[in-house]
PDB file of N, CA and C in Angstrom:
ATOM      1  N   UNK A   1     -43.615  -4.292   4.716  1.00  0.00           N
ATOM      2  CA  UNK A   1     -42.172  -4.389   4.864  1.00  0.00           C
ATOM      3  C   UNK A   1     -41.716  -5.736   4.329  1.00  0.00           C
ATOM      4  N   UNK A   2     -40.657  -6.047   3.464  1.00  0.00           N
ATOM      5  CA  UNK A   2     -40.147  -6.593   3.106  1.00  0.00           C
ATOM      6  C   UNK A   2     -38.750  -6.887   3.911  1.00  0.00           C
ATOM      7  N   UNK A   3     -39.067  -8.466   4.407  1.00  0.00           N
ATOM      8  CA  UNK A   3     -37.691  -9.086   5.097  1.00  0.00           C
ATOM      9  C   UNK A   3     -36.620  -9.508   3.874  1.00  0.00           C
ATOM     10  N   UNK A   4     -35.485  -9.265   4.441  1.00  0.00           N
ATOM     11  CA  UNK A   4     -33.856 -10.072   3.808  1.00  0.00           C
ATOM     12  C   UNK A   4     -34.333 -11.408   3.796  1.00  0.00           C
ATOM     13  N   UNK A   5     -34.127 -12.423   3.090  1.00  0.00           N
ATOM     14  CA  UNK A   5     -33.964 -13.723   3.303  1.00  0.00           C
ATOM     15  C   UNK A   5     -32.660 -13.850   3.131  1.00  0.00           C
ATOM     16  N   UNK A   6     -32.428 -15.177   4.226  1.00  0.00           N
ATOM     17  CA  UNK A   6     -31.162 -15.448   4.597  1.00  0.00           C
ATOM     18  C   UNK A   6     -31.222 -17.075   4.005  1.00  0.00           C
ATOM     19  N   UNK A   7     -30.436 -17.507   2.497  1.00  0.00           N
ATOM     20  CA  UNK A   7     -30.344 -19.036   2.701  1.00  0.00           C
ATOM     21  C   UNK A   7     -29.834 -19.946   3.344  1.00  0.00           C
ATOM     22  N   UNK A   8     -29.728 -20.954   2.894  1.00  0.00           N
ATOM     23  CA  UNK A   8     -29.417 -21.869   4.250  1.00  0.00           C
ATOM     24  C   UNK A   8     -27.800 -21.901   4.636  1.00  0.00           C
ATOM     25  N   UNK A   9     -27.338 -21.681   3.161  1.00  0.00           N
ATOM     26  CA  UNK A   9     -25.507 -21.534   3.543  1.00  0.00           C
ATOM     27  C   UNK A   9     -25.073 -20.583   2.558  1.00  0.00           C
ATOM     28  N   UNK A  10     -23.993 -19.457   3.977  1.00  0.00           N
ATOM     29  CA  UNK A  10     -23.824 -18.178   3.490  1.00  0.00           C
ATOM     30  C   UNK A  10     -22.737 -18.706   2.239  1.00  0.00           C
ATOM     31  N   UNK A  11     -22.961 -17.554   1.177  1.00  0.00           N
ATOM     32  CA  UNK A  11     -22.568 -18.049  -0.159  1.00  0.00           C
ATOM     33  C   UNK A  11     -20.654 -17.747   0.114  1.00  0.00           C
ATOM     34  N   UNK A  12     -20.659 -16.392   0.622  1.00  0.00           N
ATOM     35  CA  UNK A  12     -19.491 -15.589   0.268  1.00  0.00           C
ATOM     36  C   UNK A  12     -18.936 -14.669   1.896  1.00  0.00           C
ATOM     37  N   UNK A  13     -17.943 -14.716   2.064  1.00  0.00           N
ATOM     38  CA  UNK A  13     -18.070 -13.516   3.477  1.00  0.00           C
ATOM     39  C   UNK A  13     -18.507 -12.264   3.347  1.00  0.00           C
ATOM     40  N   UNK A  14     -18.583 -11.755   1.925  1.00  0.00           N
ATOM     41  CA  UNK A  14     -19.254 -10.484   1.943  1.00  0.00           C
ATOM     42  C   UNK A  14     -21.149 -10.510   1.667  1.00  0.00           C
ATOM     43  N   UNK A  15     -21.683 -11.642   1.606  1.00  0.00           N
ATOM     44  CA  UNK A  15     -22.404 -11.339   1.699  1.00  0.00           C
ATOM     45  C   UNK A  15     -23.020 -12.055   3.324  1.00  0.00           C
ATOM     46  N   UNK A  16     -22.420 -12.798   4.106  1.00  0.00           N
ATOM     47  CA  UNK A  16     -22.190 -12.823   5.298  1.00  0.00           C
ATOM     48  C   UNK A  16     -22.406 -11.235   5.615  1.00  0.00           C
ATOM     49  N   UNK A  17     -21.221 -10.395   5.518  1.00  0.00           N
ATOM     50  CA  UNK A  17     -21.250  -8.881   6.238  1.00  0.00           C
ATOM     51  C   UNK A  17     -22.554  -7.873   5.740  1.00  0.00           C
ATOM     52  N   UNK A  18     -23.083  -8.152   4.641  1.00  0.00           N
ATOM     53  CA  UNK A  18     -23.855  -7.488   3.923  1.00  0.00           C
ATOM     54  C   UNK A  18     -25.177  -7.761   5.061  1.00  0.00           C
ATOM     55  N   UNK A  19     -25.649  -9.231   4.991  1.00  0.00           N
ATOM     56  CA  UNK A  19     -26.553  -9.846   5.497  1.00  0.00           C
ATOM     57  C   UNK A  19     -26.839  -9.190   7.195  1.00  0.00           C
ATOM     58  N   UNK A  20     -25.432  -9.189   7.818  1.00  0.00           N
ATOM     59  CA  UNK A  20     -25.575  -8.392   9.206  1.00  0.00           C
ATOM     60  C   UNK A  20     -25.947  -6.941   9.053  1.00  0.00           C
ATOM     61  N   UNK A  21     -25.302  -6.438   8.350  1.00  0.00           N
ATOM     62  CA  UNK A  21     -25.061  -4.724   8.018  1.00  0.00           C
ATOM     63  C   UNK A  21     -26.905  -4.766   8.059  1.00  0.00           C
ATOM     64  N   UNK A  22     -27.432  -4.862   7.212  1.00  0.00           N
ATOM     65  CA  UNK A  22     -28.786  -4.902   6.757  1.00  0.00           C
ATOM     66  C   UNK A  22     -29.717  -5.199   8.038  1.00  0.00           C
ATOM     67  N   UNK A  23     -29.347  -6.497   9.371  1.00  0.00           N
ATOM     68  CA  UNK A  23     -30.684  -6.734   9.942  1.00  0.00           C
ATOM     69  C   UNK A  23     -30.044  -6.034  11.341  1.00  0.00           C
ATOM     70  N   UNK A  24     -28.746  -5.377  11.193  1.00  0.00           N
ATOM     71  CA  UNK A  24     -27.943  -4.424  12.721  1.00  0.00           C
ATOM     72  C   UNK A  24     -28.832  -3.176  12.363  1.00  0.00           C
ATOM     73  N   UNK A  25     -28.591  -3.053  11.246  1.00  0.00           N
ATOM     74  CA  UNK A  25     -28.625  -1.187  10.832  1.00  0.00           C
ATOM     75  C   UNK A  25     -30.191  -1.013  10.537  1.00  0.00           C
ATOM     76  N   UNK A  26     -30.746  -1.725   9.538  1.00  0.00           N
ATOM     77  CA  UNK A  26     -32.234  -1.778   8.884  1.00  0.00           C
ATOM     78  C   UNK A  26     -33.359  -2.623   9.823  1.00  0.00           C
ATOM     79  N   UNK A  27     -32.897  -3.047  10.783  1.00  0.00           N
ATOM     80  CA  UNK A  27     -33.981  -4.154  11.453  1.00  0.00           C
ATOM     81  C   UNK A  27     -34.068  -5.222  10.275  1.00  0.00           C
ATOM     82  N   UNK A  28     -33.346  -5.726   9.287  1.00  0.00           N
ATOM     83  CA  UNK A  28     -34.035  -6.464   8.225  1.00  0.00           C
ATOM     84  C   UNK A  28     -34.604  -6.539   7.086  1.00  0.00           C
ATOM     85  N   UNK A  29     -34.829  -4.743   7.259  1.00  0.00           N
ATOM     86  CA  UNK A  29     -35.733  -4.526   6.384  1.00  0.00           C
ATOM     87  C   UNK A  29     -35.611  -3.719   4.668  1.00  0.00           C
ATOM     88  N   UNK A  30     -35.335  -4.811   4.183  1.00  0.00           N
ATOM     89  CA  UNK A  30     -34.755  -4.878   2.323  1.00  0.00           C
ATOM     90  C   UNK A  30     -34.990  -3.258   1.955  1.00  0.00           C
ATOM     91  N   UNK A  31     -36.506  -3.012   1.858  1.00  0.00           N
ATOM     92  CA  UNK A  31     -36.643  -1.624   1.184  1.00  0.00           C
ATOM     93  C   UNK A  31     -36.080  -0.365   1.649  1.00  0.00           C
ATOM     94  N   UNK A  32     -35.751  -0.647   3.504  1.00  0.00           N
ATOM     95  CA  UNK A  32     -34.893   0.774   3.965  1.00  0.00           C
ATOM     96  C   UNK A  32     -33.963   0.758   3.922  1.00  0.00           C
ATOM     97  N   UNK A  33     -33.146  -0.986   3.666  1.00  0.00           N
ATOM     98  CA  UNK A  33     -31.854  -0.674   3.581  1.00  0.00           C
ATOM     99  C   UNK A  33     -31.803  -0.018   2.367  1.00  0.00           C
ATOM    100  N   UNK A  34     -32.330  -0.636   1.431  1.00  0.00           N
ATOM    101  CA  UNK A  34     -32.329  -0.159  -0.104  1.00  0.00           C
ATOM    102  C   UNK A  34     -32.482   0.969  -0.205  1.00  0.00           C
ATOM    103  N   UNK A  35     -33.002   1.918   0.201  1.00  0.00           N
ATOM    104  CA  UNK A  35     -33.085   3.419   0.383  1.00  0.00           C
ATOM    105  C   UNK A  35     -32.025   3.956   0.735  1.00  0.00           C
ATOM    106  N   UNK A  36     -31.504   3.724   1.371  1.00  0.00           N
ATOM    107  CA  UNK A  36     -30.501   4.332   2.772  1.00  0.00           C
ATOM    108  C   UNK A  36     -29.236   4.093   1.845  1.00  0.00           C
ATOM    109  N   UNK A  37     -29.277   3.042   1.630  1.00  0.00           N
ATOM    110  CA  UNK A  37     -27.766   2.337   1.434  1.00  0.00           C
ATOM    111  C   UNK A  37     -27.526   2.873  -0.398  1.00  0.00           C
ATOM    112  N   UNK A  38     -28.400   3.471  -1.128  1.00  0.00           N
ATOM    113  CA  UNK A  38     -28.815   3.807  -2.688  1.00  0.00           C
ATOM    114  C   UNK A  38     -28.201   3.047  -3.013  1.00  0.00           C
ATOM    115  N   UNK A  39     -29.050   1.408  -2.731  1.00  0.00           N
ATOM    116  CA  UNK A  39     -28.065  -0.019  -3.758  1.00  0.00           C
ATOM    117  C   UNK A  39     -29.981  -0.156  -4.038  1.00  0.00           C
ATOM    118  N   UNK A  40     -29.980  -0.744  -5.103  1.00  0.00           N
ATOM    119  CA  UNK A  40     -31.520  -1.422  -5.483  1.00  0.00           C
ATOM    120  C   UNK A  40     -31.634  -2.600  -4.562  1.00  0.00           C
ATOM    121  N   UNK A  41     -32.721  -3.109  -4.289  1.00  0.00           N
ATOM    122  CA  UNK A  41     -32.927  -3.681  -3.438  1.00  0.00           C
ATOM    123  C   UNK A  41     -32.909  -5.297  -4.067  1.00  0.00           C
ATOM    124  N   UNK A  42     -33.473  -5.783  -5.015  1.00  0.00           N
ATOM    125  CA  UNK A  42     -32.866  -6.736  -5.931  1.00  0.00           C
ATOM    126  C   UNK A  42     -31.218  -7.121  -5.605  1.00  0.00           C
ATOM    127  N   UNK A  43     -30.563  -6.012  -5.973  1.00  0.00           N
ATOM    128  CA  UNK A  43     -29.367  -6.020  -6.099  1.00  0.00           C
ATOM    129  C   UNK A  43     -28.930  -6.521  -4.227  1.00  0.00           C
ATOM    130  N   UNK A  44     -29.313  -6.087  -3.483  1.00  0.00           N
ATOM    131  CA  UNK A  44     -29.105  -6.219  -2.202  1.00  0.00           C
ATOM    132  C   UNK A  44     -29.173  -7.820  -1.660  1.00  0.00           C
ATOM    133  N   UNK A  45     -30.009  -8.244  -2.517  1.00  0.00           N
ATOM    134  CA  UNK A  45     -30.613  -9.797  -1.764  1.00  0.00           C
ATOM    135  C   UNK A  45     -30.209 -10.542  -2.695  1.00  0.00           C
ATOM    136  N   UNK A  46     -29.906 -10.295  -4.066  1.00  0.00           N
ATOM    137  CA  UNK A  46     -28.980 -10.960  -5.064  1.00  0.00           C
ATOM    138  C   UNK A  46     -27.173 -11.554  -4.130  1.00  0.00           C
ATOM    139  N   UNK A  47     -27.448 -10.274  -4.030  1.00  0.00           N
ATOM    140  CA  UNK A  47     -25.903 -10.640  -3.264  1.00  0.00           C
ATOM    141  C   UNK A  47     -25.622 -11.385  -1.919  1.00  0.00           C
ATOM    142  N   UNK A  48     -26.723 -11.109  -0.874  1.00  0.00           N
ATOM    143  CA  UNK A  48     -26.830 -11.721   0.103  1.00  0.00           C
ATOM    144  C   UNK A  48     -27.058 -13.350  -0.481  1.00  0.00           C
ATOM    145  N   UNK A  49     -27.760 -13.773  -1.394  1.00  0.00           N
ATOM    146  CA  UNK A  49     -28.452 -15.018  -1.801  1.00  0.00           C
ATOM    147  C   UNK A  49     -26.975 -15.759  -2.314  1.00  0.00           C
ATOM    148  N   UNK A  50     -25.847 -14.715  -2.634  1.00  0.00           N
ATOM    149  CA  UNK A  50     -25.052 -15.025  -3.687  1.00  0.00           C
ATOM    150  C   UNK A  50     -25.316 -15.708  -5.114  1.00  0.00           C
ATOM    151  N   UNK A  51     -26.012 -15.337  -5.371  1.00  0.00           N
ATOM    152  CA  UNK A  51     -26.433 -15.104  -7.329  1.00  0.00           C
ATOM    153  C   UNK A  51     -25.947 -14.209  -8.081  1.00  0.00           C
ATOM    154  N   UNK A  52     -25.547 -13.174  -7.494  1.00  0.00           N
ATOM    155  CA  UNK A  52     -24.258 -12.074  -7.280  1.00  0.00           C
ATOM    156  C   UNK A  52     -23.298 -11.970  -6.779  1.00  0.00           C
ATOM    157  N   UNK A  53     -22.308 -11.753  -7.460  1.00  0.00           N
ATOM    158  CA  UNK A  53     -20.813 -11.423  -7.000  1.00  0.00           C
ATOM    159  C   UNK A  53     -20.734  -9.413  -7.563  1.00  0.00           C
ATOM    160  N   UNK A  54     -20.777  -8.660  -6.991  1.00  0.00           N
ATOM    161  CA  UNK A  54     -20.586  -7.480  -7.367  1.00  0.00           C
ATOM    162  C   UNK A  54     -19.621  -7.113  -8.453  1.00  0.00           C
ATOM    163  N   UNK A  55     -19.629  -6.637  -8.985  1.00  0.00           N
ATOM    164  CA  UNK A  55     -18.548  -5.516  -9.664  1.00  0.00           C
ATOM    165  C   UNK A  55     -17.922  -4.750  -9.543  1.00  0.00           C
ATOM    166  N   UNK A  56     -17.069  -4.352 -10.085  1.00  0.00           N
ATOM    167  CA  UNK A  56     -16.171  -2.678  -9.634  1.00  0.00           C
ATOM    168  C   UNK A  56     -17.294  -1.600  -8.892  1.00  0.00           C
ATOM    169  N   UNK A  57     -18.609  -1.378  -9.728  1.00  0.00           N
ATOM    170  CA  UNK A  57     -19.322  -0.380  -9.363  1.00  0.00           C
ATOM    171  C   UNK A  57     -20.065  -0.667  -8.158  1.00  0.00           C
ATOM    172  N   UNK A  58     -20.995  -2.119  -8.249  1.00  0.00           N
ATOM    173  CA  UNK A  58     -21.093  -2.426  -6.810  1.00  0.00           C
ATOM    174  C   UNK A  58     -20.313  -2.430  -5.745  1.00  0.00           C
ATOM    175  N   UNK A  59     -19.526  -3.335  -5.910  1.00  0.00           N
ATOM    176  CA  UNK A  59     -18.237  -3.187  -4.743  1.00  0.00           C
ATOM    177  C   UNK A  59     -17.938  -1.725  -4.604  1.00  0.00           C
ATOM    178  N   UNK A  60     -18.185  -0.940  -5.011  1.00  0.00           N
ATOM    179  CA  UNK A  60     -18.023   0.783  -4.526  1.00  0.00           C
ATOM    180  C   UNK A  60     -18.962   1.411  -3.714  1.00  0.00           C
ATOM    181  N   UNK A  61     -20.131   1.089  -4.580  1.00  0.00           N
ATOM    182  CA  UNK A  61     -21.514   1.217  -3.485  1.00  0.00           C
ATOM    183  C   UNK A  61     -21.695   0.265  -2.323  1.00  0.00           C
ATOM    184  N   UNK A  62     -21.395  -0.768  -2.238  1.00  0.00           N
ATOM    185  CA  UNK A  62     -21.386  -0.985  -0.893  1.00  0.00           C
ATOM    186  C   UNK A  62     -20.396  -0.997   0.083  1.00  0.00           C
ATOM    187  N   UNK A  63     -19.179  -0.371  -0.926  1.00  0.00           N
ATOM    188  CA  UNK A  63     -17.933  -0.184   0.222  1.00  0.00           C
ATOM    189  C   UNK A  63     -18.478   1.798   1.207  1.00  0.00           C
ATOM    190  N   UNK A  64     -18.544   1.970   0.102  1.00  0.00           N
ATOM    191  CA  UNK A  64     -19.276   3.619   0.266  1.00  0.00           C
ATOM    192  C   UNK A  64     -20.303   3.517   1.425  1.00  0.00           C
ATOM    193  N   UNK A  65     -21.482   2.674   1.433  1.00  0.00           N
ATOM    194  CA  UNK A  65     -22.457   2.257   2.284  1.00  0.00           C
ATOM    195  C   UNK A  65     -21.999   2.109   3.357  1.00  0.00           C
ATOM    196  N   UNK A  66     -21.067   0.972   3.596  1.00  0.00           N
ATOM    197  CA  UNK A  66     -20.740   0.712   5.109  1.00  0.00           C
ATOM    198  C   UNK A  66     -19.827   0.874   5.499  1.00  0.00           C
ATOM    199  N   UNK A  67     -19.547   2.063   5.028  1.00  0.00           N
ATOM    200  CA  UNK A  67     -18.218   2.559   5.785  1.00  0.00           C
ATOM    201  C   UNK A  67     -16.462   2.464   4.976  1.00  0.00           C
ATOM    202  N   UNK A  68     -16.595   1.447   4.361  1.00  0.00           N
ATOM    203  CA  UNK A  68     -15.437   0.718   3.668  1.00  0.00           C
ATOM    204  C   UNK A  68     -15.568  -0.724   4.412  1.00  0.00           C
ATOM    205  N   UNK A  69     -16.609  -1.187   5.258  1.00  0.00           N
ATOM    206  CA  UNK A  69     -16.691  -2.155   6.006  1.00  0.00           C
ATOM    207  C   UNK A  69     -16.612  -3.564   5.330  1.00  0.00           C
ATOM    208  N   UNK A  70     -17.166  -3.335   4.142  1.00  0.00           N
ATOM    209  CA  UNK A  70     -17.020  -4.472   3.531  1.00  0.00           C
ATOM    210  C   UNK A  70     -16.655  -4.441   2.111  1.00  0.00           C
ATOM    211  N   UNK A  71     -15.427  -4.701   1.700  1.00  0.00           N
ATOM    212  CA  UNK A  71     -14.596  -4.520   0.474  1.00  0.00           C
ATOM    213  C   UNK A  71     -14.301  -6.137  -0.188  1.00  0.00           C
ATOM    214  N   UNK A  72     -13.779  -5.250  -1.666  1.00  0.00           N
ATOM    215  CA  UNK A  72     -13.706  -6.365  -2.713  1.00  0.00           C
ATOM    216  C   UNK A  72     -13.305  -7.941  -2.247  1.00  0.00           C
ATOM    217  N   UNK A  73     -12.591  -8.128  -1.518  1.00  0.00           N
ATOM    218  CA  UNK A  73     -11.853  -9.343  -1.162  1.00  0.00           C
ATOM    219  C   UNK A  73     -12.868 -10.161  -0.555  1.00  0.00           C
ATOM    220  N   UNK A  74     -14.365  -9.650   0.252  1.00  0.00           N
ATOM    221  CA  UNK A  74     -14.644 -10.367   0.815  1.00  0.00           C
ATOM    222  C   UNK A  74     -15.817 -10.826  -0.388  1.00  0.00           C
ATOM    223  N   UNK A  75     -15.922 -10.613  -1.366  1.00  0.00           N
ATOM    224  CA  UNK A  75     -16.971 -11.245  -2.186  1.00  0.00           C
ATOM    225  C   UNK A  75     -16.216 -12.697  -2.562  1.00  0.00           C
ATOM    226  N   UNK A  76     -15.312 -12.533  -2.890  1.00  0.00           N
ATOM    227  CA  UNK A  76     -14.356 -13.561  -3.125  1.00  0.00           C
ATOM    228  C   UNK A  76     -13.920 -14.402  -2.179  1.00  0.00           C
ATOM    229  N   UNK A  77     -14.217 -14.377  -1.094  1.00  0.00           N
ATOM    230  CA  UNK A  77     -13.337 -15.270   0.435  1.00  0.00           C
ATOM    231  C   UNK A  77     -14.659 -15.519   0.949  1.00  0.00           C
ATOM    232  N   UNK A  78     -14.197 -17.330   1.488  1.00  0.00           N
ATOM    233  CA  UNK A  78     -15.022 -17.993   2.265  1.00  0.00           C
ATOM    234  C   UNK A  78     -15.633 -17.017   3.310  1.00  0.00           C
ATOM    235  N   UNK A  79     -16.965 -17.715   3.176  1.00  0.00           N
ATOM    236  CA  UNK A  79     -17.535 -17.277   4.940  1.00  0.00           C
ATOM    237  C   UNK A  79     -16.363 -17.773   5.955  1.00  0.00           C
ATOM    238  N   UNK A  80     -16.598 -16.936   7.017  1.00  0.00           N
ATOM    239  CA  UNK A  80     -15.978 -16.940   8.104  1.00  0.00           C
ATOM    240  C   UNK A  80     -16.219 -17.575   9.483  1.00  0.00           C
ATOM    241  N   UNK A  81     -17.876 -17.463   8.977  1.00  0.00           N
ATOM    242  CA  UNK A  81     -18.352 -18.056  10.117  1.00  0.00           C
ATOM    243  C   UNK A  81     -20.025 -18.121   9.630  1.00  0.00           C
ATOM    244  N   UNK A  82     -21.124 -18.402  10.399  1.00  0.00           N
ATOM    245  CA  UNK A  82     -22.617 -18.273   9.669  1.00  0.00           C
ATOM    246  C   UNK A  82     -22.519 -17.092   9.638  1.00  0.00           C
ATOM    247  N   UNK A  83     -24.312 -17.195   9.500  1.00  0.00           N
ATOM    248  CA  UNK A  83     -25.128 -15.755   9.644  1.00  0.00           C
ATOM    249  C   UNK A  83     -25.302 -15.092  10.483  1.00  0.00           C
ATOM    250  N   UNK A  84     -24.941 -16.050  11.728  1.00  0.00           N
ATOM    251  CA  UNK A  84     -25.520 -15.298  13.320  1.00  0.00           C
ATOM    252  C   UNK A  84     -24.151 -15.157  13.710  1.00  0.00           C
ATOM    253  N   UNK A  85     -23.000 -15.411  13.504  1.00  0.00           N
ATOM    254  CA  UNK A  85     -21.712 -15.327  14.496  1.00  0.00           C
ATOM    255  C   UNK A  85     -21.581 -13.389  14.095  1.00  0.00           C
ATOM    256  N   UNK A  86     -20.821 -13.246  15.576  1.00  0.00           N
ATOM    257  CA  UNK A  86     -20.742 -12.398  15.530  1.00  0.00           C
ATOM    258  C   UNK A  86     -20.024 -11.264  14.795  1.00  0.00           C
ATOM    259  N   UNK A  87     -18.719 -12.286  15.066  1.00  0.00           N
ATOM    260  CA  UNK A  87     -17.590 -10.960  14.495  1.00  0.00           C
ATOM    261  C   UNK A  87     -16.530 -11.853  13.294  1.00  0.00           C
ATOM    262  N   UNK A  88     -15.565 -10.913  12.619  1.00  0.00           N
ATOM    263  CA  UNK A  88     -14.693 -11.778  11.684  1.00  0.00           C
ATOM    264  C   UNK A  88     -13.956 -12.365  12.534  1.00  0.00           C
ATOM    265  N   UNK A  89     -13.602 -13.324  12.710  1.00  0.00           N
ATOM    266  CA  UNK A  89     -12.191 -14.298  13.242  1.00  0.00           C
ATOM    267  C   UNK A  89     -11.069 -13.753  12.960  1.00  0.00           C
ATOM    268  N   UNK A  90     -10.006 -13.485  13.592  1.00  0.00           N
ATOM    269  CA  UNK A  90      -8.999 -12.906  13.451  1.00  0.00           C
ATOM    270  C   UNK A  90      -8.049 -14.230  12.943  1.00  0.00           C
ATOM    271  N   UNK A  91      -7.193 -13.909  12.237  1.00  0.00           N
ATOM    272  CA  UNK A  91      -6.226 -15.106  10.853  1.00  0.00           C
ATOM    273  C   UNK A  91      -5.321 -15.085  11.970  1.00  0.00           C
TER     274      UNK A  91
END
């Protein structure tokens, strides 16, 4: 099994939400999310790492994935909070 790595500072808020989605839903674990979620798994930890910013087509597949849980705006917008907080902060 292959763990998510989490760096030391979250890049983006969507990959903040990505990063939870993955160790709530998958236990952590890169290759089932990658299965489950039909994103490549590269592609999964690219984005969490933020070395990636998605695209139209990504941003579809992982809006599709979690629900609509995590959409275009948040690749683009500060973290909100770390890796471990719980929830978005309400504005």
């Amino acid at each position: 099994m292959k763990k998510l790595h989490l760096p030391a500072v979250v890049p983006n808020e969507g990959a903040r939400l990505l990063a939870r989605r993955i160790q709530a839903a998958y236990r952590g674990d890169l290759p089932f999310a990658s299965r489950c979620m039909k994103i490549a798994m590269r592609d999964l930890q690219m984005m969490v790492d933020g070395t990636l910013v998605p695209g139209e087509e990504l941003v579809r597949d992982v809006a599709r994935a979690t629900a609509h849980g995590i959409g275009r705006s948040d690749w683009r917008s500060r973290p909100v909070g770390g890796w471990f907080d719980a929830e978005r902060i309400a504005a």
